[in-house]
C-alpha atoms as a PDB file:
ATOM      1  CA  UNK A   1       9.545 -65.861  -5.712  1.00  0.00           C
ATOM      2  CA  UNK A   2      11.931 -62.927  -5.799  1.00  0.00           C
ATOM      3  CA  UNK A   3       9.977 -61.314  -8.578  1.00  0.00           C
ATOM      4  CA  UNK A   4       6.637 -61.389  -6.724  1.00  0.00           C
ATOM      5  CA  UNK A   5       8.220 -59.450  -3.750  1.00  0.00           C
ATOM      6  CA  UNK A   6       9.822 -56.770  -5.690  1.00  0.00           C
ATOM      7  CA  UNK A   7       6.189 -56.602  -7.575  1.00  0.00           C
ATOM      8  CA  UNK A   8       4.778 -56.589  -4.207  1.00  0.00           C
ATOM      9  CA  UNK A   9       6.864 -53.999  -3.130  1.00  0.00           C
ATOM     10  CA  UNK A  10       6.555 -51.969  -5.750  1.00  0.00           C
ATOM     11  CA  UNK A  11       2.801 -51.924  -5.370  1.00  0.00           C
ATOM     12  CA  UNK A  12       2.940 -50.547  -1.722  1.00  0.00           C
ATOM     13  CA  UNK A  13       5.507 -47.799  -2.800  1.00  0.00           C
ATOM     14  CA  UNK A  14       2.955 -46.873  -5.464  1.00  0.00           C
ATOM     15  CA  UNK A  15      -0.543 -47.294  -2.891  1.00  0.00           C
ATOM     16  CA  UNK A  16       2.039 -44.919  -0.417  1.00  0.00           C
ATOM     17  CA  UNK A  17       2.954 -42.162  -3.108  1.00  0.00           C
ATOM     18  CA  UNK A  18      -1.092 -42.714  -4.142  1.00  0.00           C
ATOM     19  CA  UNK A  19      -2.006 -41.389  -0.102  1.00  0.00           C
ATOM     20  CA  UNK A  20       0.502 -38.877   0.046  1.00  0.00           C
ATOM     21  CA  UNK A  21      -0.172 -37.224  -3.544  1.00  0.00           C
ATOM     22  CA  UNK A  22      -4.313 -37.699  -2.392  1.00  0.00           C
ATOM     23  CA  UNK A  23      -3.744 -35.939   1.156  1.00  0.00           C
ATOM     24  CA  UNK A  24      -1.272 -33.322  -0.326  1.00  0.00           C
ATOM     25  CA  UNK A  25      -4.369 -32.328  -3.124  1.00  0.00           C
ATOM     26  CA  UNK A  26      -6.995 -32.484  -0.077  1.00  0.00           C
ATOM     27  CA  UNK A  27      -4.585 -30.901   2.240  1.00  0.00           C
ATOM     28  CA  UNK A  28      -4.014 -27.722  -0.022  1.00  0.00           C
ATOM     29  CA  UNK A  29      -7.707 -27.591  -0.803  1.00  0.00           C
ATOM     30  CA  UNK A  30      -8.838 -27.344   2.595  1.00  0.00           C
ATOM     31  CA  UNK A  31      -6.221 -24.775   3.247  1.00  0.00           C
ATOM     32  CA  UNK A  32      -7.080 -22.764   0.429  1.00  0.00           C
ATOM     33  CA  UNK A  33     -11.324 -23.125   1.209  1.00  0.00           C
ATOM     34  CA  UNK A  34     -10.711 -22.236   4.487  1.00  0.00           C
ATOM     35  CA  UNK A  35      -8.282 -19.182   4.120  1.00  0.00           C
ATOM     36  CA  UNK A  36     -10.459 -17.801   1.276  1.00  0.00           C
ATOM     37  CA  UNK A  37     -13.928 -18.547   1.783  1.00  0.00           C
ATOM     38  CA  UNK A  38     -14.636 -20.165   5.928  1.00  0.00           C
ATOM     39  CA  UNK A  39     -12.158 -17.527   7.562  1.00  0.00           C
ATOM     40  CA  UNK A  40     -10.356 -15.097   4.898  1.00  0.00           C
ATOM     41  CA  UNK A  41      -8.083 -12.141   6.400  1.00  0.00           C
ATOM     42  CA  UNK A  42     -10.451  -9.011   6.997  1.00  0.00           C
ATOM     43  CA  UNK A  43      -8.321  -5.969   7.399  1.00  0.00           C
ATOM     44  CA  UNK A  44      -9.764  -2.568   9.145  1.00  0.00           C
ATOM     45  CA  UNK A  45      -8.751   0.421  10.198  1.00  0.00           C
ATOM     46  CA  UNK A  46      -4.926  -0.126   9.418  1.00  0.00           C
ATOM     47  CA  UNK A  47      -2.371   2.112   9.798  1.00  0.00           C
ATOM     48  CA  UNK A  48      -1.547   4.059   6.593  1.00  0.00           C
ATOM     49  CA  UNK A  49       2.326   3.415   7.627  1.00  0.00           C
ATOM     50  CA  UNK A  50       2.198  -0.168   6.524  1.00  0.00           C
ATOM     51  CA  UNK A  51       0.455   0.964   2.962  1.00  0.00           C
ATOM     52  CA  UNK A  52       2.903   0.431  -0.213  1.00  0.00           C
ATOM     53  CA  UNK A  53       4.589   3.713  -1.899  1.00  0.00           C
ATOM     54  CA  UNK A  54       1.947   4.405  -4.118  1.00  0.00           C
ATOM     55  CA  UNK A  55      -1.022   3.908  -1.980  1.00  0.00           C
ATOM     56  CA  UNK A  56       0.847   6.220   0.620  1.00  0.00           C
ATOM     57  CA  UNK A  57       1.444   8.754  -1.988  1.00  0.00           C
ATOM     58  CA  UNK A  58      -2.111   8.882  -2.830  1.00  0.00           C
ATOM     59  CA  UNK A  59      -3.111   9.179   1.167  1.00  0.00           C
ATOM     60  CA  UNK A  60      -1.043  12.405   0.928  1.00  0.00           C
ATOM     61  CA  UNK A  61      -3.016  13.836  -1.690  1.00  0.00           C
ATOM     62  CA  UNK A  62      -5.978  12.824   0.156  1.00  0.00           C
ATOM     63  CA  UNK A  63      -4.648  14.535   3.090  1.00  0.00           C
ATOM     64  CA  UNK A  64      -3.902  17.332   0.985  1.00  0.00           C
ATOM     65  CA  UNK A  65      -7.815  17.796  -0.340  1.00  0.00           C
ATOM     66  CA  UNK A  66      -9.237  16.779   2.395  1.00  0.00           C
ATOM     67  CA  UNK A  67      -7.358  20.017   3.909  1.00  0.00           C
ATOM     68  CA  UNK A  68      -8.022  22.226   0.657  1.00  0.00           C
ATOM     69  CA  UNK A  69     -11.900  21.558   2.015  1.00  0.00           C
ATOM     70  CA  UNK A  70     -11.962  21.476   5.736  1.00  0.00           C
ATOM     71  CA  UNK A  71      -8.779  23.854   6.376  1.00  0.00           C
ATOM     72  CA  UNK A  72      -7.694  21.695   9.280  1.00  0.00           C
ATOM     73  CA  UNK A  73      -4.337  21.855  10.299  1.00  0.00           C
ATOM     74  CA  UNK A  74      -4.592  19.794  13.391  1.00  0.00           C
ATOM     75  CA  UNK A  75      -6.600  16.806  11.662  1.00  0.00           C
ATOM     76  CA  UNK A  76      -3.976  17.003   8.468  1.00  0.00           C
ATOM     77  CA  UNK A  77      -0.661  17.052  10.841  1.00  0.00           C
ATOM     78  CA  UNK A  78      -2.767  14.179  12.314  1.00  0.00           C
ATOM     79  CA  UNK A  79      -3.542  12.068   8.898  1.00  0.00           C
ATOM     80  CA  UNK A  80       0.216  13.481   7.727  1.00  0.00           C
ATOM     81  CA  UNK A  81       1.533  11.472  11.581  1.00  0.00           C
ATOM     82  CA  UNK A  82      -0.786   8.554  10.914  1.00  0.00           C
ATOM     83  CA  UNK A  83       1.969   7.792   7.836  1.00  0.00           C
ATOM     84  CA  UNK A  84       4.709   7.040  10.398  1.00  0.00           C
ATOM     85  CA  UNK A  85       7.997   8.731  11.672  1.00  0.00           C
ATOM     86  CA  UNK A  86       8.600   9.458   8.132  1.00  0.00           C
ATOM     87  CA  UNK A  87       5.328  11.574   7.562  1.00  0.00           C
ATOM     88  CA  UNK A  88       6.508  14.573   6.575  1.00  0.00           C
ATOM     89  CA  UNK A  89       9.503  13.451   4.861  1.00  0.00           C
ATOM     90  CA  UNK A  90       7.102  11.320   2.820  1.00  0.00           C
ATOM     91  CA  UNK A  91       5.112  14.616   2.439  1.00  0.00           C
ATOM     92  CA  UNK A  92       8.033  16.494   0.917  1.00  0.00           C
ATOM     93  CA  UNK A  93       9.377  13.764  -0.817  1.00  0.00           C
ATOM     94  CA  UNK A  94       6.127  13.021  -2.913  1.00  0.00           C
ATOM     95  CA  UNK A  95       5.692  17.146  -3.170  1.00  0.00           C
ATOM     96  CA  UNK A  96       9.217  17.363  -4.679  1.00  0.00           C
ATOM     97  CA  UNK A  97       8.602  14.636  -6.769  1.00  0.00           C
ATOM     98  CA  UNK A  98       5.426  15.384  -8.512  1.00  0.00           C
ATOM     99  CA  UNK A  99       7.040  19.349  -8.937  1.00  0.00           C
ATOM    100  CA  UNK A 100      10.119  17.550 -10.725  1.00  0.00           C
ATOM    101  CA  UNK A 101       7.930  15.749 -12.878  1.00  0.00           C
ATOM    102  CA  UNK A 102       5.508  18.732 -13.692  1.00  0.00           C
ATOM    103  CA  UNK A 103       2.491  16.715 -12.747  1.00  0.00           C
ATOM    104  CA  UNK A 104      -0.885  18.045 -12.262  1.00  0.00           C
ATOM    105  CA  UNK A 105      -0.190  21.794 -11.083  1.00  0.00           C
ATOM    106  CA  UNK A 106      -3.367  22.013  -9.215  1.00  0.00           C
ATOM    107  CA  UNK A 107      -1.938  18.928  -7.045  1.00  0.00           C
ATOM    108  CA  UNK A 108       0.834  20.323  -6.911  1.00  0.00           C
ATOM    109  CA  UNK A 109      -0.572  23.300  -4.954  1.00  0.00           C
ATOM    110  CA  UNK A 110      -2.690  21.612  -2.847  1.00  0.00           C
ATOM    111  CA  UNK A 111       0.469  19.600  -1.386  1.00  0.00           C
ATOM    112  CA  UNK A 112       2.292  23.010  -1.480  1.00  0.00           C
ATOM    113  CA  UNK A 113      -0.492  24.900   0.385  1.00  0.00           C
ATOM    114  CA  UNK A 114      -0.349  21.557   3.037  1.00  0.00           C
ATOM    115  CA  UNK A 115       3.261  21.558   3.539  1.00  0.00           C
ATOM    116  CA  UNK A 116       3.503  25.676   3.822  1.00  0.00           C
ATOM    117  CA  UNK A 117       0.674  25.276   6.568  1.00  0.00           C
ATOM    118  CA  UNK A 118       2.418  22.430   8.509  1.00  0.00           C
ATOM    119  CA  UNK A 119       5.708  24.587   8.822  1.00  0.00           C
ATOM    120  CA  UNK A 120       7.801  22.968   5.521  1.00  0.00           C
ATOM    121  CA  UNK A 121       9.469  24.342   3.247  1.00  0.00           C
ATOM    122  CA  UNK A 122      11.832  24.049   0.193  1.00  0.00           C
ATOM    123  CA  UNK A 123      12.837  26.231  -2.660  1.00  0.00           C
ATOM    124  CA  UNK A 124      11.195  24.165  -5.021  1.00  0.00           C
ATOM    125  CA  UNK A 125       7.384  25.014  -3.600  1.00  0.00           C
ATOM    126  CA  UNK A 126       7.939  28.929  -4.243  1.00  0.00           C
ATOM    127  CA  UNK A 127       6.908  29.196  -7.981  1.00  0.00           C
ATOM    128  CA  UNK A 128       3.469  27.420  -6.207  1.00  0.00           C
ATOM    129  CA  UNK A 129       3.011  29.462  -3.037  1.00  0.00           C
ATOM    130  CA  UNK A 130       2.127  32.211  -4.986  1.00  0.00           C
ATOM    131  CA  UNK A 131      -1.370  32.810  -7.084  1.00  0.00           C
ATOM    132  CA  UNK A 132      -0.959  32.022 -10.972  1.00  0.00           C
ATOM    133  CA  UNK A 133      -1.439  35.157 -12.758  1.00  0.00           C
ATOM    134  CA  UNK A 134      -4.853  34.958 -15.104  1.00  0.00           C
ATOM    135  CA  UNK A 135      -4.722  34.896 -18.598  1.00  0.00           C
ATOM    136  CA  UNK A 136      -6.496  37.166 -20.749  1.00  0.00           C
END
């Protein structure tokens, strides 16, 4: 008689782990289906503050050639404020890094032309502020 009980028992711990295991599996598939596909996250119009390092460093340069074009100051000190209270130090910081790793020079005067324009300086954008001399 004992054994039949502990059998018995044994069976309904198994049946119990056999619910929670199925609603766990159903559970996480319904979560999944309905954060993907019925209702994912849309996201619009953020705030370029909340972008990661890189992405931010390529909205500068966007800011920067989107001003080599339109010659904007108001709309880049704009885009360059849209980064956060960090703009410009963002600006100078991604300027003096790409100079310090001799990047693209043509970038490099673009961001040099932006941050003249919007007031900032440092020794390092003077070899850029001036016209390269053509070679013959």
């Amino acid at each position: 008689m004992k054994w039949a009980t502990t059998q018995q028992s044994g069976r309904a711990w198994l049946r119990t782990l056999a619910y929670v295991g199925i609603g766990l599996v159903v559970g996480i598939a319904l979560g999944l289906y309905l954060g993907w596909v019925a209702w994912p996250a849309e996201f619009t119009n953020a705030n370029p503050s909340v972008l990661q390092t890189n992405h931010r460093r390529d909205y500068v340069l966007m800011i920067a050639d989107a001003y080599g074009v339109d010659g904007d100051v108001a709309g880049a000190r704009q885009r360059v404020a849209s980064l956060g209270e960090d703009g410009e130090e963002f600006l100078m910081s991604t300027l003096l890094d790409m100079i310090l790793r001799s990047e693209q020079e043509e970038e490099i005067r673009r961001l040099v032309r932006l941050a003249d324009d919007l007031g900032l300086y440092s020794p390092a954008m003077e070899p850029y502020l001036t016209l390269p001399e053509p070679t013959s």
